[in-house]
N, C-alpha and C. Protein backbone atom coordinates (compact mmCIF):
# COMPACT_ATOMS: atom_id res chain seq x y z
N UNK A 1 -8.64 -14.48 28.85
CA UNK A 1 -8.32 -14.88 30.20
C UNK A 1 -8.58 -13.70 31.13
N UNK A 2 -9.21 -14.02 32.20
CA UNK A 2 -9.44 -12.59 32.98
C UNK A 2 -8.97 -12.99 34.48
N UNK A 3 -8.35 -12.02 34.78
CA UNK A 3 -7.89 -11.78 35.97
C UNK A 3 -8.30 -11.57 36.98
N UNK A 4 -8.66 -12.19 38.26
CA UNK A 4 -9.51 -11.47 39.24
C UNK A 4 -8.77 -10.88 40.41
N UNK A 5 -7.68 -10.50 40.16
CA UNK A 5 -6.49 -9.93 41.25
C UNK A 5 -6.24 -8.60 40.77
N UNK A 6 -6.83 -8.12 39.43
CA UNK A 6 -6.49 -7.17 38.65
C UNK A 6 -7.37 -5.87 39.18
N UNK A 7 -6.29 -5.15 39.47
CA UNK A 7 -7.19 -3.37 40.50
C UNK A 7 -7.30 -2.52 39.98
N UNK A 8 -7.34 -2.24 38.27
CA UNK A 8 -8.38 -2.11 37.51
C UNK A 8 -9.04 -3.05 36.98
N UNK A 9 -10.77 -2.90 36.85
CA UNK A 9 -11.09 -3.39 35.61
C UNK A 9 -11.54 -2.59 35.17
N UNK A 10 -12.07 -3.56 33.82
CA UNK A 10 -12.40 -2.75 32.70
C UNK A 10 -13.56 -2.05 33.02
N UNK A 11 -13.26 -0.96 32.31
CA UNK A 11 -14.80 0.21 32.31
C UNK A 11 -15.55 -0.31 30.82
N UNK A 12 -16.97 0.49 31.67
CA UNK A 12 -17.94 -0.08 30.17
C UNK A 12 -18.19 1.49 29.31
N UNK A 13 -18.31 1.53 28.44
CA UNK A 13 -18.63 3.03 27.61
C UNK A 13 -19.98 2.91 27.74
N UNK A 14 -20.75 2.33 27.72
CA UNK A 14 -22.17 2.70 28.45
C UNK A 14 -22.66 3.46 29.78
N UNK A 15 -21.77 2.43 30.46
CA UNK A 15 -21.54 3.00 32.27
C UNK A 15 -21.47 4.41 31.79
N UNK A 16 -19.82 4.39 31.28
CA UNK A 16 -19.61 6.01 31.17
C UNK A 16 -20.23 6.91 30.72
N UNK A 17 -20.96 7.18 29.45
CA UNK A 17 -21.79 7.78 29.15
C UNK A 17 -23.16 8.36 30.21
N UNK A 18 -24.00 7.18 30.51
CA UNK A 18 -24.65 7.13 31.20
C UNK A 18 -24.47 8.25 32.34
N UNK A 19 -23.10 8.10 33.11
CA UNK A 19 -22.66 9.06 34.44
C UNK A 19 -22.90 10.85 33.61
N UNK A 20 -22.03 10.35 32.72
CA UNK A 20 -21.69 11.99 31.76
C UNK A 20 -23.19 12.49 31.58
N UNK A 21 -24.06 11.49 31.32
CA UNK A 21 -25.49 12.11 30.96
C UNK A 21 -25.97 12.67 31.94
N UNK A 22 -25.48 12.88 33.64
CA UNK A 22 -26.32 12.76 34.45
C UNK A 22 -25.60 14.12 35.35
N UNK A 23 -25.05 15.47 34.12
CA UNK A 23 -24.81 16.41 33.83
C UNK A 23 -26.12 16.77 33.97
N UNK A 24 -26.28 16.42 33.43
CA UNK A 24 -28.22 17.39 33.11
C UNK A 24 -29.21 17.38 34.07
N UNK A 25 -28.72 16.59 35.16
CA UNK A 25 -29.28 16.23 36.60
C UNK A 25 -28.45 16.91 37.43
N UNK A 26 -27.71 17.92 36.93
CA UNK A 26 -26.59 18.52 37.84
C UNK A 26 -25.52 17.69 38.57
N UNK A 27 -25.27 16.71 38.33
CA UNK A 27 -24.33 15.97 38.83
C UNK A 27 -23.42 15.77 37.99
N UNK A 28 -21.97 17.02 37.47
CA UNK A 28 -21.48 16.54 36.84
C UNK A 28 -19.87 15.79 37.09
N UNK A 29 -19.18 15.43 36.50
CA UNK A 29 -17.95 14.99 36.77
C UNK A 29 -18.35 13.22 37.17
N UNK A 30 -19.17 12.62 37.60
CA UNK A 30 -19.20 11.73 38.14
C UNK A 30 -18.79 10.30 37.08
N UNK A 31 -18.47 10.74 35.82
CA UNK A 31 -17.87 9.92 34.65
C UNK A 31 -15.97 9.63 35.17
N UNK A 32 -15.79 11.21 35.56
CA UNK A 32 -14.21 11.08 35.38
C UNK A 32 -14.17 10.74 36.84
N UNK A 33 -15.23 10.10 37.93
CA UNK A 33 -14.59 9.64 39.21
C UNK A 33 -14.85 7.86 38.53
N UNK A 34 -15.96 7.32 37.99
CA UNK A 34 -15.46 6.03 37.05
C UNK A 34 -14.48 5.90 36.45
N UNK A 35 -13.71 6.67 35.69
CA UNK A 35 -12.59 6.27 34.92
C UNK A 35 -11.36 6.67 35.93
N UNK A 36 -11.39 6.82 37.00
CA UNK A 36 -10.18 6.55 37.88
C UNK A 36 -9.52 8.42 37.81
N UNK A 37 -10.55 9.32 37.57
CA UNK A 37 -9.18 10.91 37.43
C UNK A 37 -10.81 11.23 38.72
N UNK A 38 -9.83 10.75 39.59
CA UNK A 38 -10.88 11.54 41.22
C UNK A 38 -10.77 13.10 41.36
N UNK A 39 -9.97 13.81 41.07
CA UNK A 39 -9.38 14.69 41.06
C UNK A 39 -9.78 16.12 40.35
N UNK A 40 -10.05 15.56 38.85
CA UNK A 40 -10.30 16.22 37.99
C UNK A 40 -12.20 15.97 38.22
N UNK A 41 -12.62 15.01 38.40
CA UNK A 41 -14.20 14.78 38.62
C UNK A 41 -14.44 15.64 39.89
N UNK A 42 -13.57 15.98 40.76
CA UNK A 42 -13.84 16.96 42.13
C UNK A 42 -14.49 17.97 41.32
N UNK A 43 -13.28 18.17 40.86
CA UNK A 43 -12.82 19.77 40.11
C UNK A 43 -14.78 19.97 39.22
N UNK A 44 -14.98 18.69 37.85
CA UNK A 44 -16.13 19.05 37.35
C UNK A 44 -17.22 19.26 38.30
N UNK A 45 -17.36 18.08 39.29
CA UNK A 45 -18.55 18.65 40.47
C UNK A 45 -18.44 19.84 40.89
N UNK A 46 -17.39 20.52 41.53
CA UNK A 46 -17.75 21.80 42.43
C UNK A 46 -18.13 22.93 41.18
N UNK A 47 -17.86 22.58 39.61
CA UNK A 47 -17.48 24.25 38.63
C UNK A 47 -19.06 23.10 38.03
N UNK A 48 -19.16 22.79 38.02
CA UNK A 48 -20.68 22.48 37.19
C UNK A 48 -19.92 21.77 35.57
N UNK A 49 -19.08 20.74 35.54
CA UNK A 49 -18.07 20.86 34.76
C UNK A 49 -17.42 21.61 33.75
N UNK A 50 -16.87 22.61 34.77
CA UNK A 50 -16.16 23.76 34.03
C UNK A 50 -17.31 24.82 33.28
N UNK A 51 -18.37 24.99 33.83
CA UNK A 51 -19.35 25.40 33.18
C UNK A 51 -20.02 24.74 31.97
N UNK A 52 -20.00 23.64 31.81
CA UNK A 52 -20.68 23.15 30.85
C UNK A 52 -19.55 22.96 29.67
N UNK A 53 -18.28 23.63 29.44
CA UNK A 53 -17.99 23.34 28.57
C UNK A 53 -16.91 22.33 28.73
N UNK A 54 -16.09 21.95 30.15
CA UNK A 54 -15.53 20.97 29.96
C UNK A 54 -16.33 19.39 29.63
N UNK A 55 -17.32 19.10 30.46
CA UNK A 55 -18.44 18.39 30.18
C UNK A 55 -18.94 18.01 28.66
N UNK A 56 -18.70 18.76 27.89
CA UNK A 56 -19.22 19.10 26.30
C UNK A 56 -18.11 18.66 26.09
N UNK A 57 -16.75 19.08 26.33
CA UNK A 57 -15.65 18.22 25.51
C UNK A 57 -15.07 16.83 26.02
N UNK A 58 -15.70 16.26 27.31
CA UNK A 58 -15.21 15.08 27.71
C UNK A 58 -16.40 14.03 27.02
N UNK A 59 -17.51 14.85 26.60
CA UNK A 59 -18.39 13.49 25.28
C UNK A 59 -17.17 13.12 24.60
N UNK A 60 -16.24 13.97 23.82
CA UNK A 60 -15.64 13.09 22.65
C UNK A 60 -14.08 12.50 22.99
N UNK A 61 -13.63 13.10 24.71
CA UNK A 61 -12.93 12.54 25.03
C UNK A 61 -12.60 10.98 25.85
N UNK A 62 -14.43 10.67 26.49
CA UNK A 62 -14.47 9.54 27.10
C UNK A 62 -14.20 8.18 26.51
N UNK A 63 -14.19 7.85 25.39
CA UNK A 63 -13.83 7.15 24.48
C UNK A 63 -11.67 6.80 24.56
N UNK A 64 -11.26 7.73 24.34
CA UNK A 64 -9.79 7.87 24.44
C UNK A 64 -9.36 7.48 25.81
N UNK A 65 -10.20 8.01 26.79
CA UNK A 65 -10.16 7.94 28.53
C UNK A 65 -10.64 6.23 28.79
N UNK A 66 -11.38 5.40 27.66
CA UNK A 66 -11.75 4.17 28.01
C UNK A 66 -10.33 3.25 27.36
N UNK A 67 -9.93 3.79 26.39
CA UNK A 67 -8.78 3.37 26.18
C UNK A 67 -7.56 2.97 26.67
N UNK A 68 -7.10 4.51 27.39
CA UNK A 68 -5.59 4.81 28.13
C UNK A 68 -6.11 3.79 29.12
N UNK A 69 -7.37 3.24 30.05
CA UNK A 69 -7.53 2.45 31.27
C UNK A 69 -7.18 1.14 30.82
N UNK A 70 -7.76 0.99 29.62
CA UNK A 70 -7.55 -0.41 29.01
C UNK A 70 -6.14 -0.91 29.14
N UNK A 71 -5.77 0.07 28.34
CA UNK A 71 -4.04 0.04 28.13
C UNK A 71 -3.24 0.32 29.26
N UNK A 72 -4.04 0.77 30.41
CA UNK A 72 -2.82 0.75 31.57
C UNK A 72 -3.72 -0.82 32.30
N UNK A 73 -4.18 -1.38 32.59
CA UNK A 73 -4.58 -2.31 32.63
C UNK A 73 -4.01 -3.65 32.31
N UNK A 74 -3.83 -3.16 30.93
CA UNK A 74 -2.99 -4.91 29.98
C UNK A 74 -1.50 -4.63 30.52
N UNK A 75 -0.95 -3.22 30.39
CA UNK A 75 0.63 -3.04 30.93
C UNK A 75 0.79 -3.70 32.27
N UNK A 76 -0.45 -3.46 33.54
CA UNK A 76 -0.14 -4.00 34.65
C UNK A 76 -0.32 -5.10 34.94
N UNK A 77 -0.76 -5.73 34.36
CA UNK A 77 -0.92 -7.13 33.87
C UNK A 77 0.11 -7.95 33.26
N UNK A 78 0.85 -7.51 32.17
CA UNK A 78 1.92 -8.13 31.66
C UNK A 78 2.77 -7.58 32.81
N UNK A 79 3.34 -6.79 33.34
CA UNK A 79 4.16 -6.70 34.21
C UNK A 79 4.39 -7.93 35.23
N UNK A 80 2.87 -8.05 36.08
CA UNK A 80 3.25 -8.49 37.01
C UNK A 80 2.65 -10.28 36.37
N UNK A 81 2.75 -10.58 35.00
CA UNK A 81 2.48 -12.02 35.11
C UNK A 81 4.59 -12.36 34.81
N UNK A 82 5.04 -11.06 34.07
CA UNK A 82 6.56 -11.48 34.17
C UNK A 82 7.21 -11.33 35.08
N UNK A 83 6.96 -10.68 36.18
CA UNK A 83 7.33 -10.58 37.67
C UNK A 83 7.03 -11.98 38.30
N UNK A 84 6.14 -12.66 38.15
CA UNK A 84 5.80 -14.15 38.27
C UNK A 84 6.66 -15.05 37.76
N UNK A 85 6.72 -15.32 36.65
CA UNK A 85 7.49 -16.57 36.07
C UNK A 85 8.96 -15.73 36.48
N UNK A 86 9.41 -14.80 36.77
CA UNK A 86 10.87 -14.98 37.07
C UNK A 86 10.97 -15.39 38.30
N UNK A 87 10.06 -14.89 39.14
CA UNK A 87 10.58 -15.98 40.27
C UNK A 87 9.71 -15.74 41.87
């Protein structure tokens, strides 16, 4: 069942990758402004992500980062469909 009121959706691990690849085009961080951390993607754009090596460790973290969205996603979802049926 999918939701179209829902202010996340789902991210694709392709999408993401794809952004992360585009490090090598000097544009980095632009993965962690898709997965919703605006903040921390500032931070990789202005340092070149962290010099290359935060960039190198968010390959094996974007996976975990597609997760936690998922999972805050289904939480805000069950929340507000039981915020509904009570009343």
């Amino acid at each position: 069942m999918t939701n179209t009121l829902d202010p996340r959706p789902m991210r694709s691990a392709p999408a993401a990758f794809i952004l992360w690849l585009l490090c090598f085009a000097g544009l980095c961080g632009l993965h962690r402004f898709y997965l919703g951390r605006p903040w921390t993607g500032l931070l990789w754009l202005l340092t070149f992500g962290l010099l290359g090596i935060g960039q190198l460790i968010d390959l094996f973290l974007i996976p975990s980062m597609l997760r936690e969205g998922a999972l805050e996603s289904r939480i805000d979802r069950m929340e507000r469909e039981r915020a509904l049926s009570r009343g």
